[in-house]
N, C-alpha and C. Protein backbone atom coordinates (compact mmCIF):
# COMPACT_ATOMS: atom_id res chain seq x y z
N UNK A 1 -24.95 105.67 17.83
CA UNK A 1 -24.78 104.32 17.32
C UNK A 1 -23.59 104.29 16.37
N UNK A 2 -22.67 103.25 16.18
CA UNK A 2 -21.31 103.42 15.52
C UNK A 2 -21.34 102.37 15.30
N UNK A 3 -21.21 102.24 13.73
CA UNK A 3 -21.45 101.02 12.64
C UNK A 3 -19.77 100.41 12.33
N UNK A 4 -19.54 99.48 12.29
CA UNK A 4 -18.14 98.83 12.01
C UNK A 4 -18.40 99.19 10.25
N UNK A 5 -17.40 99.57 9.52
CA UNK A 5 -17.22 100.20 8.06
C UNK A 5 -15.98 98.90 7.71
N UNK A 6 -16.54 98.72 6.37
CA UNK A 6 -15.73 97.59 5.61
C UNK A 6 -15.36 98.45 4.59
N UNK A 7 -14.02 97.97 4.20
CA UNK A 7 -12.72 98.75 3.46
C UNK A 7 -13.37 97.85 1.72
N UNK A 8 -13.74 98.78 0.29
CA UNK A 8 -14.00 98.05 -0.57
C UNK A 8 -13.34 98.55 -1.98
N UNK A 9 -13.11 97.81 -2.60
CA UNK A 9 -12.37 98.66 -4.06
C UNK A 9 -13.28 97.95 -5.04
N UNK A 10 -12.85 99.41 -6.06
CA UNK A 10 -13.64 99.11 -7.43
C UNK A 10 -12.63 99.46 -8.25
N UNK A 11 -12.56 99.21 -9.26
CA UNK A 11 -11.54 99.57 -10.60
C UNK A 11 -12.55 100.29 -12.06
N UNK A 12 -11.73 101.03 -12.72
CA UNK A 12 -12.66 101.65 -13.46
C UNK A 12 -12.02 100.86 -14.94
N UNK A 13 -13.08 100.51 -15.62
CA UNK A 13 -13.27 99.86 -16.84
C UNK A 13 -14.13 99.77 -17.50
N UNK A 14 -14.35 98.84 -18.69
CA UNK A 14 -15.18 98.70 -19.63
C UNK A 14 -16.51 97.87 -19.21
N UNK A 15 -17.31 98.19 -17.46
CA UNK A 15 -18.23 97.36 -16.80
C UNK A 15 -19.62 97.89 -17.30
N UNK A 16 -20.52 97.27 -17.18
CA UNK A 16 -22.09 98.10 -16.93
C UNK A 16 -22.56 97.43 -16.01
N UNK A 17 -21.56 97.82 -14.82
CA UNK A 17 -22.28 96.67 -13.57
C UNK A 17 -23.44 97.50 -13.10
N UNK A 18 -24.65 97.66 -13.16
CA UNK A 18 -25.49 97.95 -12.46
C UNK A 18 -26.56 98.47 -13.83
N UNK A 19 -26.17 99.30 -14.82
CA UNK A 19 -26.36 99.38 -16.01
C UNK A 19 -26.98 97.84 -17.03
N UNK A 20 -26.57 96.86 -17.15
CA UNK A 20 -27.06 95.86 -17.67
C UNK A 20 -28.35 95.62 -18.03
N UNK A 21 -28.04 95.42 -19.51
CA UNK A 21 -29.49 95.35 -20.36
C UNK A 21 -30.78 96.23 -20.28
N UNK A 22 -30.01 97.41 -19.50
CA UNK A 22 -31.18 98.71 -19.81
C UNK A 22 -30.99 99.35 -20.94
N UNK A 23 -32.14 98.71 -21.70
CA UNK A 23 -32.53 99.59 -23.32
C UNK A 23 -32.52 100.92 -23.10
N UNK A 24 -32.90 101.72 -22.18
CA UNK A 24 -32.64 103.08 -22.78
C UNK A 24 -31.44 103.96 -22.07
N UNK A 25 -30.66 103.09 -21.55
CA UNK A 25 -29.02 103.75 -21.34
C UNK A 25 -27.85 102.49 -22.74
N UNK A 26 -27.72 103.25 -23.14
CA UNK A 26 -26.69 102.35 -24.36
C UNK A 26 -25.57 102.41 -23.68
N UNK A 27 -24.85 101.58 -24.09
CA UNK A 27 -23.45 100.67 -23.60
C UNK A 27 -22.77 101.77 -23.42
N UNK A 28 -22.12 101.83 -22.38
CA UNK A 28 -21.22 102.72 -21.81
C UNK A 28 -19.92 102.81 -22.84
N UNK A 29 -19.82 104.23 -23.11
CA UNK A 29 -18.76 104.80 -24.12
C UNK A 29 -17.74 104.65 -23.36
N UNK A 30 -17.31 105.27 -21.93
CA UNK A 30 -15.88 105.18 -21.68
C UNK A 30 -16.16 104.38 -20.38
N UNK A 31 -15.04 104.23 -19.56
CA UNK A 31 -14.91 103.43 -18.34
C UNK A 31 -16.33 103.94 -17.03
N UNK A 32 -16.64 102.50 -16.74
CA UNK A 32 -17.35 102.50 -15.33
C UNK A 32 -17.03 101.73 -14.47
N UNK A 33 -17.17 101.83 -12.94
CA UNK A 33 -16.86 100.90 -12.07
C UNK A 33 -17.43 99.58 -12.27
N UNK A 34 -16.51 98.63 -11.56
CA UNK A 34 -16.86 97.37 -11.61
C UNK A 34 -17.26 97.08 -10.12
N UNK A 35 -17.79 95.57 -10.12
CA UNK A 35 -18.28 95.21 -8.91
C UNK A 35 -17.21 95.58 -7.43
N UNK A 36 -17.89 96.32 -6.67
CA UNK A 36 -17.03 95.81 -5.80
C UNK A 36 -16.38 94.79 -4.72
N UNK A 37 -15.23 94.74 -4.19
CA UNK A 37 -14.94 93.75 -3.39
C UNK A 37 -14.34 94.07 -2.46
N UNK A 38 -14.53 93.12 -1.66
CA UNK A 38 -13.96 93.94 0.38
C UNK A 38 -12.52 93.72 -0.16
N UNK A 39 -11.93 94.53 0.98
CA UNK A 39 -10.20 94.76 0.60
C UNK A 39 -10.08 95.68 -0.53
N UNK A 40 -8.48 96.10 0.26
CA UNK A 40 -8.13 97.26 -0.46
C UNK A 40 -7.07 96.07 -1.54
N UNK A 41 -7.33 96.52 -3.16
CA UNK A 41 -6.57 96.02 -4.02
C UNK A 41 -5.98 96.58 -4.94
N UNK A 42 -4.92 96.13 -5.81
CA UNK A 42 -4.72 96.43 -6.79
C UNK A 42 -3.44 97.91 -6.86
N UNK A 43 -2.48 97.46 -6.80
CA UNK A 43 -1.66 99.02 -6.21
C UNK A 43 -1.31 99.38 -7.85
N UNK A 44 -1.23 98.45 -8.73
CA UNK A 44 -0.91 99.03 -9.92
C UNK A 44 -1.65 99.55 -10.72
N UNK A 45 -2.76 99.28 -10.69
CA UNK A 45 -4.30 99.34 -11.51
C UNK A 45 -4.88 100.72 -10.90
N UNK A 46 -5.83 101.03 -11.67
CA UNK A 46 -6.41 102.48 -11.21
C UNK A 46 -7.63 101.67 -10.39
N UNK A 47 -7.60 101.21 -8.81
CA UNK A 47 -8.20 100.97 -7.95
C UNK A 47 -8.58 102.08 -7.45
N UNK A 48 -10.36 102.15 -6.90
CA UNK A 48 -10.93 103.28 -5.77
C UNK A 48 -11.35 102.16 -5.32
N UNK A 49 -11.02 103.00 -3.66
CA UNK A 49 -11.52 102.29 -2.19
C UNK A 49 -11.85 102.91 -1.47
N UNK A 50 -13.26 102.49 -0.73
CA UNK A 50 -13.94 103.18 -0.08
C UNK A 50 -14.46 102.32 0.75
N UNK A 51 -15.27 102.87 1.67
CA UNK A 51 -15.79 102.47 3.02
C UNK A 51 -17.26 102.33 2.97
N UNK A 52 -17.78 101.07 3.35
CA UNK A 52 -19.25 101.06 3.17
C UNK A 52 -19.89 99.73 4.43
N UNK A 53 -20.53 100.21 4.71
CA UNK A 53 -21.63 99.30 5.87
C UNK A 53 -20.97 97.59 5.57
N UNK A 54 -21.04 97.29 4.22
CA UNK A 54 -21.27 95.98 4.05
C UNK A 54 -21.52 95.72 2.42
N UNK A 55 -21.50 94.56 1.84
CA UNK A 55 -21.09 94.30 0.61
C UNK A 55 -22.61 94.72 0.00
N UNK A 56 -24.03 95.19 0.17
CA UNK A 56 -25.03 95.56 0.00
C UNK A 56 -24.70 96.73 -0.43
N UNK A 57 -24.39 97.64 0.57
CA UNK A 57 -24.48 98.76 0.68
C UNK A 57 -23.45 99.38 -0.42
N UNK A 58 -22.74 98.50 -0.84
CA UNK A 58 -21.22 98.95 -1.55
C UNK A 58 -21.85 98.39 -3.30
N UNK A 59 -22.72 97.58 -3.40
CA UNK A 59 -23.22 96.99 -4.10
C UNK A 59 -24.10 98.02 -5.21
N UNK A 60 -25.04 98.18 -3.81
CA UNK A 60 -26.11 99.64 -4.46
C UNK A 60 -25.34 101.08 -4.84
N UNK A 61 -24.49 101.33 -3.70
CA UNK A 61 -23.73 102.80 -4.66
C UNK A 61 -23.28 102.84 -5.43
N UNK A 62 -22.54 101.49 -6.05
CA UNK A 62 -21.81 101.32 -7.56
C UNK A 62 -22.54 101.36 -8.11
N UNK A 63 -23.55 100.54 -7.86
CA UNK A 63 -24.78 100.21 -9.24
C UNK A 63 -25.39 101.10 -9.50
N UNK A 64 -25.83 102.77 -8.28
CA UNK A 64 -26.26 103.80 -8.72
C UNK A 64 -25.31 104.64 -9.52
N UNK A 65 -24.10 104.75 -8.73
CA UNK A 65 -23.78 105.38 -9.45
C UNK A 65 -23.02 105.27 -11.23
N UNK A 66 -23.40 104.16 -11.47
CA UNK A 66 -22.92 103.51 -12.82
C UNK A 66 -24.18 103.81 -13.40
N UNK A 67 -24.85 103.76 -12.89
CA UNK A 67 -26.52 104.17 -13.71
C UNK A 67 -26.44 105.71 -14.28
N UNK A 68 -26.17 106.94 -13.22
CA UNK A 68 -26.13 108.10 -12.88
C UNK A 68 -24.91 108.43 -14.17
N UNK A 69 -24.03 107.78 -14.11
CA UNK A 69 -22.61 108.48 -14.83
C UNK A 69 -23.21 108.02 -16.64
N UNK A 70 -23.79 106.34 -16.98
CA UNK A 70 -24.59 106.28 -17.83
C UNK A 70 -25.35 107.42 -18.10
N UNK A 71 -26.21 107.33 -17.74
CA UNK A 71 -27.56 108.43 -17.70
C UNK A 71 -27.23 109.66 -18.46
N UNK A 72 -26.02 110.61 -17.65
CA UNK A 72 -25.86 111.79 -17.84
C UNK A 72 -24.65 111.85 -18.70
N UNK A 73 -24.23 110.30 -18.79
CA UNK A 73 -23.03 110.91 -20.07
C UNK A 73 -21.78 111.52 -18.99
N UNK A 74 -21.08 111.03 -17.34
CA UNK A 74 -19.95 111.63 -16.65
C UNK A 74 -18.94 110.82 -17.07
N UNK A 75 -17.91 111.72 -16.77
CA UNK A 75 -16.68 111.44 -17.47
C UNK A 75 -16.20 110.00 -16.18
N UNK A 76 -15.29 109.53 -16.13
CA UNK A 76 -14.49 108.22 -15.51
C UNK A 76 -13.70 109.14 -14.37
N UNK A 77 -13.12 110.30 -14.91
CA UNK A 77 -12.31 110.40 -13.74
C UNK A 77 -12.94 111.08 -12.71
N UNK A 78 -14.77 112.17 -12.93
CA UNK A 78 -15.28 112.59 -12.16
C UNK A 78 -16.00 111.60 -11.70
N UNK A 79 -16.54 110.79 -12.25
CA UNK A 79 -16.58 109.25 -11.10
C UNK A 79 -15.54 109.16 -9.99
N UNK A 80 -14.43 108.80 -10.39
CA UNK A 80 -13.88 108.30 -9.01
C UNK A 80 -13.38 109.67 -8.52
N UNK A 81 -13.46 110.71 -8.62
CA UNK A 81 -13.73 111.94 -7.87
C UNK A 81 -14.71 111.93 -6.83
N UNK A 82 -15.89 111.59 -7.39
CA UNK A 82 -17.14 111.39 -6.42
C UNK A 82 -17.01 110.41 -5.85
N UNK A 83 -16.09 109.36 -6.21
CA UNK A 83 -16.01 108.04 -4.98
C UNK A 83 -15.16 108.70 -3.78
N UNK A 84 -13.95 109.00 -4.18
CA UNK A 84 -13.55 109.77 -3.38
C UNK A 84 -14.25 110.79 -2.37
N UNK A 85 -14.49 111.56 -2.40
CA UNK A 85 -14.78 112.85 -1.91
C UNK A 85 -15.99 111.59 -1.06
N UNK A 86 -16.56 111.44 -1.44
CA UNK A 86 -17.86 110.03 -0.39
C UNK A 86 -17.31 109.85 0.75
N UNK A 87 -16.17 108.93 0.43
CA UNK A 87 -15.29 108.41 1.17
C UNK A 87 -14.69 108.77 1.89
N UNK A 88 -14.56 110.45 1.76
CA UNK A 88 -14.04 111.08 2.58
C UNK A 88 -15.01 111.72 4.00
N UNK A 89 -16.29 111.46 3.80
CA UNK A 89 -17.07 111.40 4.57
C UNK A 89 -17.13 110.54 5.99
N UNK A 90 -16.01 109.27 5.77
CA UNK A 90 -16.19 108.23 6.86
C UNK A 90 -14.96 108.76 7.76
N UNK A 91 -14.03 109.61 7.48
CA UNK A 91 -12.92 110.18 7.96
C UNK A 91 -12.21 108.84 7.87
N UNK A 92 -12.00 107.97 6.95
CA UNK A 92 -11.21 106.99 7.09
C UNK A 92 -9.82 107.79 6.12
């Protein structure tokens, strides 16, 4: 079965997109992804783009993994390390 993959970017900043108003993760100290959006954007900005089913699916991995990088205290740039390396999973 072979799923059509939508092209999506996130930018790393001052977000708690998925994080929001959870009392026991405090406000994110350094940069987290923001929402994502279909299309590849942003050539000047520190944009990650990646490949995902559909705006759901692209929805929930940010929001986990903004939880996850909260949680454990990860740095911004091993975030979009791990977006990467994901992404590299679709052979796109």
């Amino acid at each position: 079965m072979q799923v059509e993959l939508k092209d999506f970017s996130v930018h790393l900043g001052s977000h708690d997109y998925g994080i929001e108003g959870m009392k026991e993760i405090p406000h994110p100290q350094d940069h987290k992804l923001s929402e994502p959006r279909e299309g590849v954007e942003g050539l000047a900005l520190p944009f990650i783009t990646f490949a995902a089913k559909g705006k759901f699916e692209a929805d929930y991995f940010v929001r986990r993994l903004n939880y996850i990088a909260a949680k454990y205290g990860i740095d911004a740039l091993d975030l979009s390390n791990l977006v990467y390396a994901a992404d590299r999973l679709t052979g796109k």
